[in-house]
N, C-alpha and C. Protein backbone atom coordinates (compact mmCIF):
# COMPACT_ATOMS: atom_id res chain seq x y z
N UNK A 1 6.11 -27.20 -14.11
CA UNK A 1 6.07 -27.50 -12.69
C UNK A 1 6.87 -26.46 -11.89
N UNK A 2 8.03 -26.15 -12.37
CA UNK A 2 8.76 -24.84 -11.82
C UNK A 2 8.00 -23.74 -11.52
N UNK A 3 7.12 -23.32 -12.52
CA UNK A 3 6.55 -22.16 -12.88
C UNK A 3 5.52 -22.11 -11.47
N UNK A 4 4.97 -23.18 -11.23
CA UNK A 4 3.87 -23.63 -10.22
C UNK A 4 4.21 -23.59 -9.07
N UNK A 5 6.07 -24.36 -8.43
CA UNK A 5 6.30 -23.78 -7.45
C UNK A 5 7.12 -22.55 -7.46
N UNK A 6 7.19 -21.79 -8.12
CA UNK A 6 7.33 -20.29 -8.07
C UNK A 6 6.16 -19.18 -7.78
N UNK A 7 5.16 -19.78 -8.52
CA UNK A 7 3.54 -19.11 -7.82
C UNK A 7 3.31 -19.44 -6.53
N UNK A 8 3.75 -20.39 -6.35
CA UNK A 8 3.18 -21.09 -4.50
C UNK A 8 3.82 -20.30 -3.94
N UNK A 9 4.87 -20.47 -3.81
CA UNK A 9 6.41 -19.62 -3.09
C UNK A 9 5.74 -18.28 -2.80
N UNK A 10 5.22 -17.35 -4.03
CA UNK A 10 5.07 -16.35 -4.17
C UNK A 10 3.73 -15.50 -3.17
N UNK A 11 3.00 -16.46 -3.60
CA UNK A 11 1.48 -16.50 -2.58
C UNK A 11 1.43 -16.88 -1.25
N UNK A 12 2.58 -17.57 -0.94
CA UNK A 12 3.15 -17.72 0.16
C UNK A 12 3.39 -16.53 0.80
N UNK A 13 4.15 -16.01 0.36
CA UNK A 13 5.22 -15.04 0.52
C UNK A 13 4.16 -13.48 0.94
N UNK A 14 2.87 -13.86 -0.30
CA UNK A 14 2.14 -12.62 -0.05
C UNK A 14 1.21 -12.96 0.97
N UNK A 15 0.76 -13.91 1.12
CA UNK A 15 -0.07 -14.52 3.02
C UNK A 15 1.05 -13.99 4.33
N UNK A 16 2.35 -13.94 4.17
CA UNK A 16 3.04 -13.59 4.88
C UNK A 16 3.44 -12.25 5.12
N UNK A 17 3.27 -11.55 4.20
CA UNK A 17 3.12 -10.05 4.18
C UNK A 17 2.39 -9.62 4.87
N UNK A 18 1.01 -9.99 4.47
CA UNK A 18 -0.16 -9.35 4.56
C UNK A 18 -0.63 -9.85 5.84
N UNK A 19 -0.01 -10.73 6.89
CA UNK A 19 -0.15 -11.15 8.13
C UNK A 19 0.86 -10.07 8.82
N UNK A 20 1.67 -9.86 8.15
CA UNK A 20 2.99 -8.87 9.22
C UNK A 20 2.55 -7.23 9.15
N UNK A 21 1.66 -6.93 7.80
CA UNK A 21 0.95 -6.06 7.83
C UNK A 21 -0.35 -5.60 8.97
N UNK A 22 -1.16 -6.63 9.01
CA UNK A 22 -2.19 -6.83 10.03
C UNK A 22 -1.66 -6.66 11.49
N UNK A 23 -0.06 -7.54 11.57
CA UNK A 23 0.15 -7.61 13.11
C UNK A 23 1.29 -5.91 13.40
N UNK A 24 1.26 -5.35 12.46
CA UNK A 24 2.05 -3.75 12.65
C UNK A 24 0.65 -3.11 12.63
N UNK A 25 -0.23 -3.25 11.73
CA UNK A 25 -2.10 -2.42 12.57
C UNK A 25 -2.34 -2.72 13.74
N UNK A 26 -2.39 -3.67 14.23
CA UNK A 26 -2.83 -4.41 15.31
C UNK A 26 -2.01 -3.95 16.61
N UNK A 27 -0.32 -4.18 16.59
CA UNK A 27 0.18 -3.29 17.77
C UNK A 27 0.31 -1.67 17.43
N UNK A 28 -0.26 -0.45 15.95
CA UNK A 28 -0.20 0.55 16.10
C UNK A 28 -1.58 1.04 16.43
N UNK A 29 -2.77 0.43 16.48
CA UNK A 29 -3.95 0.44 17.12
C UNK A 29 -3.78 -0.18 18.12
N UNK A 30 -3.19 -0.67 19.00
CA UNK A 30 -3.39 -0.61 21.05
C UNK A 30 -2.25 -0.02 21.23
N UNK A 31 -1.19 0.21 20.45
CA UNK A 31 -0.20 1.47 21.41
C UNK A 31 -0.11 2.73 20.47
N UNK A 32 -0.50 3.13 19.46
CA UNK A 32 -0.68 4.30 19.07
C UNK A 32 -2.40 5.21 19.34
N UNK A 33 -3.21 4.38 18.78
CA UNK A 33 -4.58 5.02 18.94
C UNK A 33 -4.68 6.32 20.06
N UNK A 34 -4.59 5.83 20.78
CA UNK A 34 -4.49 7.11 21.62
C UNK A 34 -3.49 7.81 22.25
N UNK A 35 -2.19 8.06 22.02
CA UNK A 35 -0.79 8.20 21.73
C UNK A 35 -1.20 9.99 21.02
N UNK A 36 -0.28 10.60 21.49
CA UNK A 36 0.28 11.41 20.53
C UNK A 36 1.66 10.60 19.39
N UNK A 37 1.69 11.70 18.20
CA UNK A 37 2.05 11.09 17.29
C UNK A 37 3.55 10.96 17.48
N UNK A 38 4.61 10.06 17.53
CA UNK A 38 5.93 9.45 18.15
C UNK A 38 7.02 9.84 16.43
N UNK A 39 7.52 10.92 16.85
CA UNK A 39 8.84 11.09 15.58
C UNK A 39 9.79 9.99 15.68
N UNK A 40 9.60 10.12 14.31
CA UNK A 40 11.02 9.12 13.95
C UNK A 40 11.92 10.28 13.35
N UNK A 41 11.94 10.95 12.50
CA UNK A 41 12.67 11.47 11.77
C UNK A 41 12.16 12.76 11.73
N UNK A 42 12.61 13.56 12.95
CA UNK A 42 12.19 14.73 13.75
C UNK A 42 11.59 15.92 11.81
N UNK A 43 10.23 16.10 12.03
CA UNK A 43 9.64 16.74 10.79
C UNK A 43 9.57 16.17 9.61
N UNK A 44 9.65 14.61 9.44
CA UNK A 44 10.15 14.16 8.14
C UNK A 44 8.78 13.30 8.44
N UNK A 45 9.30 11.89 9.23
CA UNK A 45 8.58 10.76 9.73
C UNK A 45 7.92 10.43 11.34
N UNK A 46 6.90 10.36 11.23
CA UNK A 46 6.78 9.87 12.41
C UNK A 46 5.68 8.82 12.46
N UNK A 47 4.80 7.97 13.70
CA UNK A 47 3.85 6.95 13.66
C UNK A 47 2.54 7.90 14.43
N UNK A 48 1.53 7.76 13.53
CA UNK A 48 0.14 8.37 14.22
C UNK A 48 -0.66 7.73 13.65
N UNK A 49 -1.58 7.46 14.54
CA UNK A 49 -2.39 6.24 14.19
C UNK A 49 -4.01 7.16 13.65
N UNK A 50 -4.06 6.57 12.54
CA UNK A 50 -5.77 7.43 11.78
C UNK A 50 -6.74 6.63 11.22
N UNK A 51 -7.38 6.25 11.27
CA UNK A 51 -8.62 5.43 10.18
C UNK A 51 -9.15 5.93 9.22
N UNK A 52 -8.81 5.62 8.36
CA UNK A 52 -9.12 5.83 7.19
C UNK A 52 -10.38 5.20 6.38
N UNK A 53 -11.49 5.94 6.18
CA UNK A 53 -12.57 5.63 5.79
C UNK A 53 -13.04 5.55 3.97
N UNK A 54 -11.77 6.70 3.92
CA UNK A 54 -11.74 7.18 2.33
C UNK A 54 -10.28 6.57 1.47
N UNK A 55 -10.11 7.05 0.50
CA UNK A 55 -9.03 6.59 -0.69
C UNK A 55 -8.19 7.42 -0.02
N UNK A 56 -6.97 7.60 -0.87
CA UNK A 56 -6.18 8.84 -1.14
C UNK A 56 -6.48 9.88 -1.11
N UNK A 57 -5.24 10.61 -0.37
CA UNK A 57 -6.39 12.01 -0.54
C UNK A 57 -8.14 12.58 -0.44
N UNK A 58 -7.86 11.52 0.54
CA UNK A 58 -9.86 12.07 0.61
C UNK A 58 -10.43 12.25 -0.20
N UNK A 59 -9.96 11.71 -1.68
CA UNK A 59 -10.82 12.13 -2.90
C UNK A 59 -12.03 12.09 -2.22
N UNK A 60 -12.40 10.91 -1.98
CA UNK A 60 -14.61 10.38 -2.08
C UNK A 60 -14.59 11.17 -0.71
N UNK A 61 -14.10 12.42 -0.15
CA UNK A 61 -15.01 13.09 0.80
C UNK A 61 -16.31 13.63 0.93
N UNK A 62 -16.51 13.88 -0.64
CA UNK A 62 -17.63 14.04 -0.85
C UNK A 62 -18.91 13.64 -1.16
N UNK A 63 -18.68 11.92 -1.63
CA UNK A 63 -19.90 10.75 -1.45
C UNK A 63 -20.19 10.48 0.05
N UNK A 64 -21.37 10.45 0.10
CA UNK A 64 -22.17 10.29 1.33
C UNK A 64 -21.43 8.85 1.77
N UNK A 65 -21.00 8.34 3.37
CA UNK A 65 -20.81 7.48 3.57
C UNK A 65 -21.44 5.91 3.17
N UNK A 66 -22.57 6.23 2.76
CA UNK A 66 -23.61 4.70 2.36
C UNK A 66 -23.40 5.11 1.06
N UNK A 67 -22.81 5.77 1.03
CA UNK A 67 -22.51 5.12 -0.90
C UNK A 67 -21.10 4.56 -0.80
N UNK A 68 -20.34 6.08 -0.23
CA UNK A 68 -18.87 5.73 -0.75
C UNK A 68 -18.19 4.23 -0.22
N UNK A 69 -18.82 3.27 1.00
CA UNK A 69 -18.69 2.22 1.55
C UNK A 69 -18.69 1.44 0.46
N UNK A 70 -19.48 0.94 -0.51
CA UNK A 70 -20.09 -0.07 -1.07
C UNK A 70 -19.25 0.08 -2.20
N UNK A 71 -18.93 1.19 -2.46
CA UNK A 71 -18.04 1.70 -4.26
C UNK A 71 -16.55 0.98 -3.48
N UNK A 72 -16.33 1.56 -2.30
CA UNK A 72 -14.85 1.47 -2.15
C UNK A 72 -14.66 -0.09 -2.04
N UNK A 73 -15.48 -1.19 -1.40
CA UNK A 73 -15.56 -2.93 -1.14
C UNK A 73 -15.50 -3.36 -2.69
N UNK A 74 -16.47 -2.49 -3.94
CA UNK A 74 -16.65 -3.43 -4.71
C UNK A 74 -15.08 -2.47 -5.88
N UNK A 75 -14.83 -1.76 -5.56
CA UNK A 75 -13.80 -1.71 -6.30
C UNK A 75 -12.36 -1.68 -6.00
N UNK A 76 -12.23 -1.67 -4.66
CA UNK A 76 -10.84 -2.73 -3.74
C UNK A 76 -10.95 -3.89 -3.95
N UNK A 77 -11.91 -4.78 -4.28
CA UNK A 77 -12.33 -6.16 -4.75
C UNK A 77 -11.71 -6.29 -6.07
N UNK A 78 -11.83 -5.28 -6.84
CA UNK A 78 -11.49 -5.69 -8.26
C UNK A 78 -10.44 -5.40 -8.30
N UNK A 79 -10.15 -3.88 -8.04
CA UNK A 79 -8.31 -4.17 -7.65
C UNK A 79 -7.51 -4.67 -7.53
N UNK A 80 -7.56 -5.82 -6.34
CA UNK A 80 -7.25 -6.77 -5.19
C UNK A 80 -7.24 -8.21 -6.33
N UNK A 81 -8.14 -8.00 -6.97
CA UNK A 81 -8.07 -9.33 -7.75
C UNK A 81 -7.23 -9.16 -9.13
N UNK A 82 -7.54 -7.84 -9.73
CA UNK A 82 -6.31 -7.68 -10.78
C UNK A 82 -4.88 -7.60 -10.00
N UNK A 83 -4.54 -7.01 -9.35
CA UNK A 83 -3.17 -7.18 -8.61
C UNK A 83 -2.72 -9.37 -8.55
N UNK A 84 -3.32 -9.61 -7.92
CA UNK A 84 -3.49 -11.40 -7.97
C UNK A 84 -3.25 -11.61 -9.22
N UNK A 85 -3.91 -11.58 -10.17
CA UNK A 85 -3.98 -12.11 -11.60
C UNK A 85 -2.30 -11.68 -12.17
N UNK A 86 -2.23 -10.44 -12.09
CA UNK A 86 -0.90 -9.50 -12.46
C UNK A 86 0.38 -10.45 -11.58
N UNK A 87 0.18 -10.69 -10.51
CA UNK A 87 1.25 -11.44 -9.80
C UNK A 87 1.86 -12.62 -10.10
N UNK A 88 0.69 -13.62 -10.13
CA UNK A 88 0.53 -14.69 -10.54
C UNK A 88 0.77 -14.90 -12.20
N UNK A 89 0.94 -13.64 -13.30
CA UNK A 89 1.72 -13.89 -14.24
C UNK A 89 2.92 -13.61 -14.83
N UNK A 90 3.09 -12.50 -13.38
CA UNK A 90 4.70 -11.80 -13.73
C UNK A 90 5.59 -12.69 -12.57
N UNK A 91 5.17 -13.75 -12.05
CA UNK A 91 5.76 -14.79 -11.31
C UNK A 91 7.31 -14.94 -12.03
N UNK A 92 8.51 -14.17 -11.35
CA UNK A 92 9.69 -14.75 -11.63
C UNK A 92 10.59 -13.78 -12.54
N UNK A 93 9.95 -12.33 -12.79
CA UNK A 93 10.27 -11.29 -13.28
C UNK A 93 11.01 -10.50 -12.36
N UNK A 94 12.24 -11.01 -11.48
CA UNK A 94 12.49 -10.00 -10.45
C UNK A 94 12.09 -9.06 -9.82
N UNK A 95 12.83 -7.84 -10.61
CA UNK A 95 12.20 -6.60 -9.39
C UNK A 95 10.59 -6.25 -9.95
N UNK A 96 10.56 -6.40 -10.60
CA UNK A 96 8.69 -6.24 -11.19
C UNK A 96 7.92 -7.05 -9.90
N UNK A 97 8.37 -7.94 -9.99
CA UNK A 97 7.43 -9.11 -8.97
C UNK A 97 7.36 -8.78 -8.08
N UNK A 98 9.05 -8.61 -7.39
CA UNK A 98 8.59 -7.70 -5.83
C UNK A 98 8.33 -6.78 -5.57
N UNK A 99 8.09 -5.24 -6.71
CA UNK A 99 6.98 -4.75 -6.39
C UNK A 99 5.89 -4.60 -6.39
N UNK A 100 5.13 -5.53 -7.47
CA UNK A 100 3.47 -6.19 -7.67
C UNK A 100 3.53 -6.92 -6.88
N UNK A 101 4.24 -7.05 -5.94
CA UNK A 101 4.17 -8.40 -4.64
C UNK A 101 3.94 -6.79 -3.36
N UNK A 102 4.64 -6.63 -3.26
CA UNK A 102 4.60 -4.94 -2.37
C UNK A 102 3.55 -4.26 -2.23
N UNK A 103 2.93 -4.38 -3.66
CA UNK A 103 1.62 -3.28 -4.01
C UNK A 103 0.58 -4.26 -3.48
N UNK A 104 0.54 -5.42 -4.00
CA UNK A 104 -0.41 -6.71 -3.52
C UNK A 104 -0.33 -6.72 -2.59
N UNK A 105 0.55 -7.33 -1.59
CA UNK A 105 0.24 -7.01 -0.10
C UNK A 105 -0.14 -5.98 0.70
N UNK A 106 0.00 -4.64 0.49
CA UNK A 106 -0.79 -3.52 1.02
C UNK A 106 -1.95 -3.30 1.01
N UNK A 107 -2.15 -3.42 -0.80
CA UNK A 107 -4.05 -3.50 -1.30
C UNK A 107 -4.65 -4.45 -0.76
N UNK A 108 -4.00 -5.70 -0.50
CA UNK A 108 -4.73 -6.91 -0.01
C UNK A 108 -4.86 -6.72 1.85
N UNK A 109 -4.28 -5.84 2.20
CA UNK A 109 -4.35 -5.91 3.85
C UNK A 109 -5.04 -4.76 3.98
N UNK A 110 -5.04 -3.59 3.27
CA UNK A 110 -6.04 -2.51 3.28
C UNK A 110 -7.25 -3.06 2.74
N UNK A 111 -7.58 -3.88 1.63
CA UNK A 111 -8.99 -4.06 1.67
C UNK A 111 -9.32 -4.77 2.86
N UNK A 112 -8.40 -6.13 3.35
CA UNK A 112 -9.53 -7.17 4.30
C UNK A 112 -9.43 -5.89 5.54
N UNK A 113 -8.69 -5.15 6.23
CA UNK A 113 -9.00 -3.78 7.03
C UNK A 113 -10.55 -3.30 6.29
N UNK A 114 -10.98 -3.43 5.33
CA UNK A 114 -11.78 -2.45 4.86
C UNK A 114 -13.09 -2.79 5.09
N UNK A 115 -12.98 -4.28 5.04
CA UNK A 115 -14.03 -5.49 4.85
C UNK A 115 -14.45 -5.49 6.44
N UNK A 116 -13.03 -6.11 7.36
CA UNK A 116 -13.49 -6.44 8.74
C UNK A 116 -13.84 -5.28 9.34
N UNK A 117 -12.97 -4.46 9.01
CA UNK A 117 -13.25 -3.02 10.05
C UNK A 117 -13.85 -1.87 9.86
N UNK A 118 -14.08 -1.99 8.43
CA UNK A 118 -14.66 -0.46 8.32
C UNK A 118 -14.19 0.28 7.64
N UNK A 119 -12.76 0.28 7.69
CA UNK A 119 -11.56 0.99 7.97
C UNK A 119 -10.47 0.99 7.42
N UNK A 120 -9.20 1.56 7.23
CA UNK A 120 -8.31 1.34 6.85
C UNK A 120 -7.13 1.60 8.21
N UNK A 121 -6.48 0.82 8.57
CA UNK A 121 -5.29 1.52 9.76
C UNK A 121 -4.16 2.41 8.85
N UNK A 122 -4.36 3.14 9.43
CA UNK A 122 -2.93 4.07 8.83
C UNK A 122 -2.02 4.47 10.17
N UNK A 123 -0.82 4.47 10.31
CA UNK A 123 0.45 4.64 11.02
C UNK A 123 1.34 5.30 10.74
N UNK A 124 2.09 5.38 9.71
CA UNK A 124 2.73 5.39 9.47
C UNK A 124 2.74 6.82 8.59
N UNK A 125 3.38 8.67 9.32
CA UNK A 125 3.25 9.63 8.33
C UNK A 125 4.21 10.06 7.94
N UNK A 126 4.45 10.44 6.55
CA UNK A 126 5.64 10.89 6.17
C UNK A 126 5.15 12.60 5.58
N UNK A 127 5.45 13.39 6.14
CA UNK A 127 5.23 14.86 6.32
C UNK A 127 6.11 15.29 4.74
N UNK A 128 5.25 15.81 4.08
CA UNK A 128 6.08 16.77 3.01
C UNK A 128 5.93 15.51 1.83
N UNK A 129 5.86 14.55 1.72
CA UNK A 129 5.88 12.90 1.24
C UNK A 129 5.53 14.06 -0.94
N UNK A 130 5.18 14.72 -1.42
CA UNK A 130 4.97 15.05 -2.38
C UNK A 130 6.07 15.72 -3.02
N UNK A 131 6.62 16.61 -2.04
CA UNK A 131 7.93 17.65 -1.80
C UNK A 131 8.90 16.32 -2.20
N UNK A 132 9.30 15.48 -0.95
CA UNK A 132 10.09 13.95 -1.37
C UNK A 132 10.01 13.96 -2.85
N UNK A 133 8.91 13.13 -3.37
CA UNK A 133 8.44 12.47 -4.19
C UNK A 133 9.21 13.14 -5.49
N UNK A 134 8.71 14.62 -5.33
CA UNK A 134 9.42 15.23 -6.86
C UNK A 134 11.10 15.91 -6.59
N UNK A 135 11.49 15.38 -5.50
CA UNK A 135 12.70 15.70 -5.92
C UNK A 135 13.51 14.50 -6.26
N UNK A 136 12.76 12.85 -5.87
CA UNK A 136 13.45 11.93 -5.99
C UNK A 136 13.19 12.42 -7.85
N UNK A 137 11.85 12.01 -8.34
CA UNK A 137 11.85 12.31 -9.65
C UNK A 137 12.68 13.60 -10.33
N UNK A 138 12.74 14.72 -10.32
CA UNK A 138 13.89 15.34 -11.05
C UNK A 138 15.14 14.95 -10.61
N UNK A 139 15.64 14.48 -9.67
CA UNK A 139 17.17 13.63 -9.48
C UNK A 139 17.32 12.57 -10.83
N UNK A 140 16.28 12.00 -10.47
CA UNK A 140 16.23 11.12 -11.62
C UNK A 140 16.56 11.40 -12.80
N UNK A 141 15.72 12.53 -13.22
CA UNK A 141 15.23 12.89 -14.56
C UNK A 141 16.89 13.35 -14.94
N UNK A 142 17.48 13.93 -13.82
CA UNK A 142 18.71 14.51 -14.16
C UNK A 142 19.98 14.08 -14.38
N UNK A 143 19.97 12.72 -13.78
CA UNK A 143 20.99 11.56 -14.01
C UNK A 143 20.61 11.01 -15.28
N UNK A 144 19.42 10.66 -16.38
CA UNK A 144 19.31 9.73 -17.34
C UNK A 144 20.13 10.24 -18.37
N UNK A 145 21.34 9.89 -19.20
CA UNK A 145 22.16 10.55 -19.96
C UNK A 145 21.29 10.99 -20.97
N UNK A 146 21.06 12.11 -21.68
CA UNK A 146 20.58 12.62 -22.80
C UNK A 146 20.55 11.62 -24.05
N UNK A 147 20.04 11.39 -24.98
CA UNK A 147 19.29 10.55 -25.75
C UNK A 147 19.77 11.58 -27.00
N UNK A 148 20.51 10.65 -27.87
CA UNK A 148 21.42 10.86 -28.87
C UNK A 148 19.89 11.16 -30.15
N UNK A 149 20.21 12.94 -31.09
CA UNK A 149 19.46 12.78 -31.85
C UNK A 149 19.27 11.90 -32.79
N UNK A 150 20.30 11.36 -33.17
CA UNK A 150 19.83 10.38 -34.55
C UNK A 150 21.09 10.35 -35.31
């Protein structure tokens, strides 16, 4: 019974996300859309509002729109539902949970964006975001104490 209201809690928790997600699209599409793009973190961060039709990286730039539509619904669908399944069994695993809770609420507010609108809202740019990325990772790599031969 614990286990059950820990899933509720949880699905809760991700309806609530994924509503605060919708309502940050919702005011960066009527006050960004046509906005120049507003720094936060003069060359780092700032908010510009884009629609996103494609994945990452524009991989599928190159499937014709009447295809790449139908691939991207039916396999954000399956996504969207393994993320759920994944949630709903790592229910209560701390930091695991809240970030399969993190990842779930994004995938889940970018697909229904995908479904109602077309679209994906994007806002939110972080300039250089790869540059970031690998220096957080070799920081990392460089703090883990060396690993005793044997």
């Amino acid at each position: 019974m614990r286990l059950l209201g820990s899933r509720l809690a949880l699905f809760g928790l991700l309806a609530l996300l994924v509503g605060c997600d919708h309502v940050t699209k919702h005011v960066a599409k009527t006050r960004l859309e046509t906005a120049a793009p507003r720094p936060l973190v003069q060359g780092i961060l700032d908010l510009h509002y884009r629609e996103n039709t494609d994945v990452a990286f524009n991989l599928l730039r190159f499937v014709p729109e009447s295809t790449r539509k139908p691939v991207l619904v039916v396999a954000g669908g399956a996504g969207v539902l393994a993320l759920l399944v994944l949630l709903g069994r790592w229910a209560g695993r701390g930091a695991t949970t809240v970030a399969v809770l993190l990842v779930t609420a994004g995938a889940l507010g970018n697909y229904a964006d995908r479904i109602a609108r077309g679209y994906v809202v994007d806002f939110v740019h972080l300039a250089h975001w790869p540059v970031l990325l690998a220096l957080v990772t070799l920081r990392r790599r460089a703090q883990k104490p060396a690993s005793s031969g044997g």
